[in-house]
N, C-alpha and C. Protein backbone atom coordinates (compact mmCIF):
# COMPACT_ATOMS: atom_id res chain seq x y z
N UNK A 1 0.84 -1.19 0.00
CA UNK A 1 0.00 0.00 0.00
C UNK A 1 0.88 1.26 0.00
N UNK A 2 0.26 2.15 0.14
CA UNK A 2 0.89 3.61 0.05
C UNK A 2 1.67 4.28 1.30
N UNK A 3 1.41 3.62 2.27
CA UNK A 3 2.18 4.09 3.60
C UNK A 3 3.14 4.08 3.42
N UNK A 4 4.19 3.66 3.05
CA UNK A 4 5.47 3.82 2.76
C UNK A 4 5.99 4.69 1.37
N UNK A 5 5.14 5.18 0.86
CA UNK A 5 5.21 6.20 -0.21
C UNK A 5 5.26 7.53 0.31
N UNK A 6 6.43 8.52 -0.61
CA UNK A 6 6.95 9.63 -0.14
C UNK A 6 5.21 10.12 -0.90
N UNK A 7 4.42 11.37 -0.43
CA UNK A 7 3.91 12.08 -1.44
C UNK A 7 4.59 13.36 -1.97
N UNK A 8 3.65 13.94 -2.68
CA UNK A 8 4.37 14.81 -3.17
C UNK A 8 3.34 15.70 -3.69
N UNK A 9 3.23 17.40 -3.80
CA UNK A 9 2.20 18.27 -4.05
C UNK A 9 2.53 18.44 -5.42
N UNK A 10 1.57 18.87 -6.29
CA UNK A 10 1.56 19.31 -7.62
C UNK A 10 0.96 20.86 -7.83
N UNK A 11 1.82 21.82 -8.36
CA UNK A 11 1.49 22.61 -8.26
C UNK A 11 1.76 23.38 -9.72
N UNK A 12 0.40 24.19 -10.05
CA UNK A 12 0.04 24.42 -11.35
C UNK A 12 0.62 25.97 -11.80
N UNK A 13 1.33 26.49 -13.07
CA UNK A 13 2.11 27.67 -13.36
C UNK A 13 1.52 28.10 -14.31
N UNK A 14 0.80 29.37 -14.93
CA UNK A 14 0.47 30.20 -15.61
C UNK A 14 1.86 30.12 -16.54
N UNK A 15 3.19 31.24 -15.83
CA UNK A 15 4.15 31.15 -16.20
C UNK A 15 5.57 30.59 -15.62
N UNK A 16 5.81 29.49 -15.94
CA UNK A 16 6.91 28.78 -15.29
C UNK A 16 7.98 29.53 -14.67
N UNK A 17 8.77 29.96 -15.47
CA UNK A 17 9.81 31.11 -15.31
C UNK A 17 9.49 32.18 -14.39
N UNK A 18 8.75 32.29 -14.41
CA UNK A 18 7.96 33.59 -13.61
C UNK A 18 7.64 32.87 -11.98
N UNK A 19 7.27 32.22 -11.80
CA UNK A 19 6.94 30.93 -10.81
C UNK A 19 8.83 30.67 -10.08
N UNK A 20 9.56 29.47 -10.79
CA UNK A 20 10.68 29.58 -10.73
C UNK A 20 11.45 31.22 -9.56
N UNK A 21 11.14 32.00 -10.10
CA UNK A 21 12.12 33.19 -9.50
C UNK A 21 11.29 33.81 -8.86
N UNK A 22 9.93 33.57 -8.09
CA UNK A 22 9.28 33.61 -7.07
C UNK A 22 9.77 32.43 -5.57
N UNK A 23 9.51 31.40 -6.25
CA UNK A 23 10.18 30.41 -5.04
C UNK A 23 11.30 30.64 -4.69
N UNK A 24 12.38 30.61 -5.86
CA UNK A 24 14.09 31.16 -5.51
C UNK A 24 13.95 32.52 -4.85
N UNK A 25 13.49 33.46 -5.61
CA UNK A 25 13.71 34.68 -4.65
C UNK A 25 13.03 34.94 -3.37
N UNK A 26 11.91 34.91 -3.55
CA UNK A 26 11.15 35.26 -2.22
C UNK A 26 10.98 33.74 -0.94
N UNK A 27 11.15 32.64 -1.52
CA UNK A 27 10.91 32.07 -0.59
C UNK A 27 12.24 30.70 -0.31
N UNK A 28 13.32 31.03 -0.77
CA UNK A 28 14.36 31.02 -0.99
C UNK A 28 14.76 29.59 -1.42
N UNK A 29 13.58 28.69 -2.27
CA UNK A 29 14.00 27.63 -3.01
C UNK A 29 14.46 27.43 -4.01
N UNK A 30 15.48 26.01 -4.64
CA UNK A 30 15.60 26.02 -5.87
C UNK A 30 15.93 25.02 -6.72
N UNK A 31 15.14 24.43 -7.89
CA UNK A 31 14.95 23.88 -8.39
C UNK A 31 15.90 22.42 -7.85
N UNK A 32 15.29 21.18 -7.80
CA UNK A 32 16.60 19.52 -7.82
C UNK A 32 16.59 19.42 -9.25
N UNK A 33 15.48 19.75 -9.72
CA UNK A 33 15.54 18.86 -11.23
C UNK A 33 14.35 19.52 -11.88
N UNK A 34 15.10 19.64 -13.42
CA UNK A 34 13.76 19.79 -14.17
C UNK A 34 13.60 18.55 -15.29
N UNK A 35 12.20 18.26 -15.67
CA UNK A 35 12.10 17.17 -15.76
C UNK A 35 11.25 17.80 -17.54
N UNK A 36 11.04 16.96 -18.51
CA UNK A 36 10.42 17.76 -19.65
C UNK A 36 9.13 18.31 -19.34
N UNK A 37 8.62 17.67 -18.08
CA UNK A 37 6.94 18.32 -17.86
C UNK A 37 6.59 19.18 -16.80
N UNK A 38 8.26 19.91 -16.45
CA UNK A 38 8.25 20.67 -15.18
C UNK A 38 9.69 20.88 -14.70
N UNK A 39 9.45 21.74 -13.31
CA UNK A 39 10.13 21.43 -12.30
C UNK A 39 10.03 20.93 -10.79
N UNK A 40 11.22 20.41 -10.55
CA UNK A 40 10.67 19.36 -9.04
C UNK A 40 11.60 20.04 -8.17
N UNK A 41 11.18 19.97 -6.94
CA UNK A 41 11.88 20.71 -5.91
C UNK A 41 11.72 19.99 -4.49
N UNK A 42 12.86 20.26 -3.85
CA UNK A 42 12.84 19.15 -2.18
C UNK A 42 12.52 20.22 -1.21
N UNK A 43 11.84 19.58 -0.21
CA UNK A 43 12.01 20.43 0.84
C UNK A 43 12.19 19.76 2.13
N UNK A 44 13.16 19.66 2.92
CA UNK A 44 13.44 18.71 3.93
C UNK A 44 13.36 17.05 3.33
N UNK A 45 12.34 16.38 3.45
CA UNK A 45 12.04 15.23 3.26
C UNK A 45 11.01 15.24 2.36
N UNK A 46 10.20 16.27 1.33
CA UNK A 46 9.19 16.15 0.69
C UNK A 46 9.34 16.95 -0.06
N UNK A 47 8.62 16.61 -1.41
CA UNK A 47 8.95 17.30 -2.54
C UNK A 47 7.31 18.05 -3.06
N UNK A 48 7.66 18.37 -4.41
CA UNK A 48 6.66 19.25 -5.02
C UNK A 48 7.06 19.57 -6.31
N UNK A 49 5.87 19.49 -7.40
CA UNK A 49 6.48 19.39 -8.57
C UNK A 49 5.72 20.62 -9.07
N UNK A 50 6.09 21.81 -10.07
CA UNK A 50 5.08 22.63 -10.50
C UNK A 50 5.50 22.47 -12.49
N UNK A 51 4.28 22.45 -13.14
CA UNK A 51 3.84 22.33 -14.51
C UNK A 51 3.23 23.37 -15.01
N UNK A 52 3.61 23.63 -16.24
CA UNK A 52 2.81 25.02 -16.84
C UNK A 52 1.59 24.41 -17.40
N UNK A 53 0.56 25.26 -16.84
CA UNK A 53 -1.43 25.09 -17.31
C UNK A 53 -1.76 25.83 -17.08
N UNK A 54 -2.62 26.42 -18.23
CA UNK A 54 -3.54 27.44 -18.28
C UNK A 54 -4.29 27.99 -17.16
N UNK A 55 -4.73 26.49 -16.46
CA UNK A 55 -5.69 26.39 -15.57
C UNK A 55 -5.08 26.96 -13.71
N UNK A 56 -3.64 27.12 -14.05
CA UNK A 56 -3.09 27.86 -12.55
C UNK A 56 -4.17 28.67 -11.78
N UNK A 57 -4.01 28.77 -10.50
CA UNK A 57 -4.83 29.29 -10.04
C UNK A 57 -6.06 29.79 -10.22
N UNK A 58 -6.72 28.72 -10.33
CA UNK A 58 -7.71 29.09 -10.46
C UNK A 58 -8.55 28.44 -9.07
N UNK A 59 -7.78 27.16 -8.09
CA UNK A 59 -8.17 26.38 -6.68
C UNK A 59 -8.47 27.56 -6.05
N UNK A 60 -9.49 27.76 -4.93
CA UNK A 60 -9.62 28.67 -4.03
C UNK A 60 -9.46 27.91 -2.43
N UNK A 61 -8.22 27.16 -2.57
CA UNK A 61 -8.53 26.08 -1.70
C UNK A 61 -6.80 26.16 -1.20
N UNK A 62 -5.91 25.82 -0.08
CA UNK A 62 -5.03 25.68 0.08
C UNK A 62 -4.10 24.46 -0.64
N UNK A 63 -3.20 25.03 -1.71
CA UNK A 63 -2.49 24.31 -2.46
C UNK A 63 -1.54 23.31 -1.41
N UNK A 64 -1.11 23.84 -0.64
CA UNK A 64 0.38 23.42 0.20
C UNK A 64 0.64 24.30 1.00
N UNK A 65 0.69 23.30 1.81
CA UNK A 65 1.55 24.18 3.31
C UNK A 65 3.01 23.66 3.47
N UNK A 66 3.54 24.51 4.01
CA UNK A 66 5.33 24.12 4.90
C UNK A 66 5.22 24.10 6.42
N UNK A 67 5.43 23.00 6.67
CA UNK A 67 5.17 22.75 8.09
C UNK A 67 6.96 23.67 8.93
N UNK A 68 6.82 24.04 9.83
CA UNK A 68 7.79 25.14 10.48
C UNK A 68 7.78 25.12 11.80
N UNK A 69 8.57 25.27 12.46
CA UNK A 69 9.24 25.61 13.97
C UNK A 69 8.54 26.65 14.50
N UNK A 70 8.49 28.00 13.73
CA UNK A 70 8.21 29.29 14.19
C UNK A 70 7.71 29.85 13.21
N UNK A 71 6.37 29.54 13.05
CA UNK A 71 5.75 30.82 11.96
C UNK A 71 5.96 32.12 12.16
N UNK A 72 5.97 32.83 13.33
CA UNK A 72 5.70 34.28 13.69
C UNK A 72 7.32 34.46 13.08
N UNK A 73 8.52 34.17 13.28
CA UNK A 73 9.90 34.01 12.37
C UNK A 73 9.70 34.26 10.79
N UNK A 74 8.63 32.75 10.33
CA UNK A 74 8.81 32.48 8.91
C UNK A 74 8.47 33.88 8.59
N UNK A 75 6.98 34.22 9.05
CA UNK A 75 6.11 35.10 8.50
C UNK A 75 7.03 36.67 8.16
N UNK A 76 7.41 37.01 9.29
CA UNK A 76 8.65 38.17 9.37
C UNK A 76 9.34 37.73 8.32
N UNK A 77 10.15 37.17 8.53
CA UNK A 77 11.03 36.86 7.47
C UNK A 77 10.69 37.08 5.66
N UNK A 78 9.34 36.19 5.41
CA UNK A 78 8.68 36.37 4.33
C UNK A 78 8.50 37.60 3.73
N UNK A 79 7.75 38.52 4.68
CA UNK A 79 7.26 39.64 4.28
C UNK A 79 8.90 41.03 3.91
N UNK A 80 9.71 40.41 4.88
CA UNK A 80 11.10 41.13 4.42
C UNK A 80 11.47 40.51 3.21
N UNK A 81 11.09 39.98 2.62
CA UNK A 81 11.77 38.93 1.32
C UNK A 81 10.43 40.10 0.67
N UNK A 82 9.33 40.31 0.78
CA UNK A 82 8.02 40.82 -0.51
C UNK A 82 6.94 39.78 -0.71
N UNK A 83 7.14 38.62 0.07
CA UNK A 83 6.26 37.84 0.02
C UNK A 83 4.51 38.90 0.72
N UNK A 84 3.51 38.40 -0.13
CA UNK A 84 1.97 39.60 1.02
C UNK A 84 1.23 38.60 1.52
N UNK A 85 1.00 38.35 2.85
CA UNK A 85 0.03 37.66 3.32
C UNK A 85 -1.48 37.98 2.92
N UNK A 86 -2.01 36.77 3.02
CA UNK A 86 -3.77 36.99 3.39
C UNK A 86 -4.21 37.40 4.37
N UNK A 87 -5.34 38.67 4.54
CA UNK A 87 -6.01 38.37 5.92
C UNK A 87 -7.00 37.95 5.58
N UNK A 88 -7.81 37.27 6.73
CA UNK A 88 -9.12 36.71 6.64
C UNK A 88 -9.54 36.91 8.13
N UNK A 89 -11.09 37.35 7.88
CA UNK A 89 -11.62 37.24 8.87
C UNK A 89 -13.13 37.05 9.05
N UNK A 90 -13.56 36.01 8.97
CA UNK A 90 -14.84 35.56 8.94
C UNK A 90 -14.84 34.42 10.03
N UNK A 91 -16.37 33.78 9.56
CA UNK A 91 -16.26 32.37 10.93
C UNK A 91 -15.47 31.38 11.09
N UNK A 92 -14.80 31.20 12.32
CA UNK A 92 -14.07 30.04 11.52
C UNK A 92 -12.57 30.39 11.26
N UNK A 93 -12.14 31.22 11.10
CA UNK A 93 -10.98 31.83 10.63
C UNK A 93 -10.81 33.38 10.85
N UNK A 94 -9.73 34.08 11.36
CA UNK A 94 -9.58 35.07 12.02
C UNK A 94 -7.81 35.40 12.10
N UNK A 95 -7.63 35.59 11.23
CA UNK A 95 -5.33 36.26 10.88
C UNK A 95 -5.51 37.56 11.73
N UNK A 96 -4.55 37.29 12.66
CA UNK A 96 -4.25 38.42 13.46
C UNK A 96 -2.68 38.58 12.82
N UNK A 97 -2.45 39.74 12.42
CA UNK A 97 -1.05 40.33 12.10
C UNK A 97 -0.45 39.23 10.91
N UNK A 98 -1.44 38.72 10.39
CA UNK A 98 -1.56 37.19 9.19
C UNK A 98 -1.39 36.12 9.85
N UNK A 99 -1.27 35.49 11.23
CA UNK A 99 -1.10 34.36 11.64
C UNK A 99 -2.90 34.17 12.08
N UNK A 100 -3.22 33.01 11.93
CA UNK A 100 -4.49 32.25 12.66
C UNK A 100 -3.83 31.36 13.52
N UNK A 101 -4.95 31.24 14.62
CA UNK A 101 -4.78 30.16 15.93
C UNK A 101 -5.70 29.31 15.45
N UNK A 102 -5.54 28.22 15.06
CA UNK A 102 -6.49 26.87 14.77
C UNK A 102 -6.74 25.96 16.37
N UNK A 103 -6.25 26.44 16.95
CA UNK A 103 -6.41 25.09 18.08
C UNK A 103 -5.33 23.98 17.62
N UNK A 104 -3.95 24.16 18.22
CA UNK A 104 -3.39 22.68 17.66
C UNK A 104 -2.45 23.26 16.57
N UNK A 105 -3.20 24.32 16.17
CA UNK A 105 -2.15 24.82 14.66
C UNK A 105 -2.21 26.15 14.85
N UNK A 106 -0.80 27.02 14.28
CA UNK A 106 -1.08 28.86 14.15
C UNK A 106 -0.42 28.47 12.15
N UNK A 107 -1.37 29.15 11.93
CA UNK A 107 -1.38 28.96 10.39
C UNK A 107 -1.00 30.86 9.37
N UNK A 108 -0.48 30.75 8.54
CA UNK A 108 -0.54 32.24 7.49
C UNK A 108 -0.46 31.56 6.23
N UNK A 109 -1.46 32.53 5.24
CA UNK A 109 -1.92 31.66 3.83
C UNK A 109 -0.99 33.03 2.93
N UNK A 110 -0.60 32.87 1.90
CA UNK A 110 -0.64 33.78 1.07
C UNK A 110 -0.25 33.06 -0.72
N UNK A 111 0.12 33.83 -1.35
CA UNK A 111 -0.65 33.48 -3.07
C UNK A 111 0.67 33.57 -3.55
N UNK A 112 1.07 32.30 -4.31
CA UNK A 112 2.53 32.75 -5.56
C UNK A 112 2.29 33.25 -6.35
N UNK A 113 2.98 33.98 -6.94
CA UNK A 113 2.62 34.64 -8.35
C UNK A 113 1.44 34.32 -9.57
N UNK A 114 1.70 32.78 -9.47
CA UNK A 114 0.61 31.71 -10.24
C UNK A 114 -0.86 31.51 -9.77
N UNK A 115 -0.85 32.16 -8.31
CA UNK A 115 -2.76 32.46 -7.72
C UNK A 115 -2.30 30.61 -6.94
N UNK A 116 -1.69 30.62 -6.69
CA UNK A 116 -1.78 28.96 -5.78
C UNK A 116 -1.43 29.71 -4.54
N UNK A 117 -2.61 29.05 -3.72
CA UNK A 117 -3.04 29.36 -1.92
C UNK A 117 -1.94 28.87 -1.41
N UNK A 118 -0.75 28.71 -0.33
CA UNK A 118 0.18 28.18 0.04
C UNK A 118 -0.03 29.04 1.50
N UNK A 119 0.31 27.84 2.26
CA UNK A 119 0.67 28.42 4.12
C UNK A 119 2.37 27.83 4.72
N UNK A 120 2.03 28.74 5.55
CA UNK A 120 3.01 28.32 6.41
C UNK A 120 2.48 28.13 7.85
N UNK A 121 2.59 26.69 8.28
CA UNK A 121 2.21 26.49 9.80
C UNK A 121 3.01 25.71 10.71
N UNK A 122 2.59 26.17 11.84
CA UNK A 122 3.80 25.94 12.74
C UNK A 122 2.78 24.96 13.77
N UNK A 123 3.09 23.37 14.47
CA UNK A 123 2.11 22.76 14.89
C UNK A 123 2.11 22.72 16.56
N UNK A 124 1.09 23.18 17.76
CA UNK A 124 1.53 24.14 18.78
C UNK A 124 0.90 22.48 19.89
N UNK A 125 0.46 21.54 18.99
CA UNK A 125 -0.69 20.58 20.28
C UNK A 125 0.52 19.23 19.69
């Protein structure tokens, strides 16, 4: 079965290149491999592959998160790089200074260049 399978997120690019020097610059990744139907990228122990389609952002749904030590760090950090958080504040959900308290989780969402939802959360339970 699959329990012993690494997964891995797929994530969709309007413009590749453009995508590419968003992750490298602002969020300071960079490419393991490009492959003819993309590029693939590691992060600790898990990867993520992004492909050029029309259809990029168009999910209104969280693409991928990076699980982290210290969001209130990442988040700083991010926003000195140009990365812009989401706020939200409705039921259910409530970003103070862009971090949410989930109970168990403090979570911040914000958008790559390509419109893909991505967080960073830090796990507190």
């Amino acid at each position: 079965m699959l329990t012993n399978a690494t997964a891995m997120a797929t994530l969709p690019a309007h413009d590749l290149g453009r995508a590419v020097a968003f992750y490298r610059d602002k969020l300071g990744l960079s490419p393991q491999r490009e492959l003819a139907g993309g590029i693939l990228y590691q992060c600790g122990g898990s990867w993520f592959f992004m492909y050029a389609t029309p259809s990029a952002g168009t999910a209104q749904n969280t693409a991928m998160s990076f699980l982290v030590e210290d969001v209130d760090a990442e988040v700083a950090r991010l926003k000195k790089a140009g990365v812009v958080f989401e706020e939200y504040d409705f039921p259910g959900l409530r970003t103070i200074n862009s971090i949410a308290d989930l109970g168990g989780e403090r979570s911040a969402w914000f958008k790559d260049t390509e419109g893909n939802i991505l967080s960073i959360s830090q796990l507190t339970a």
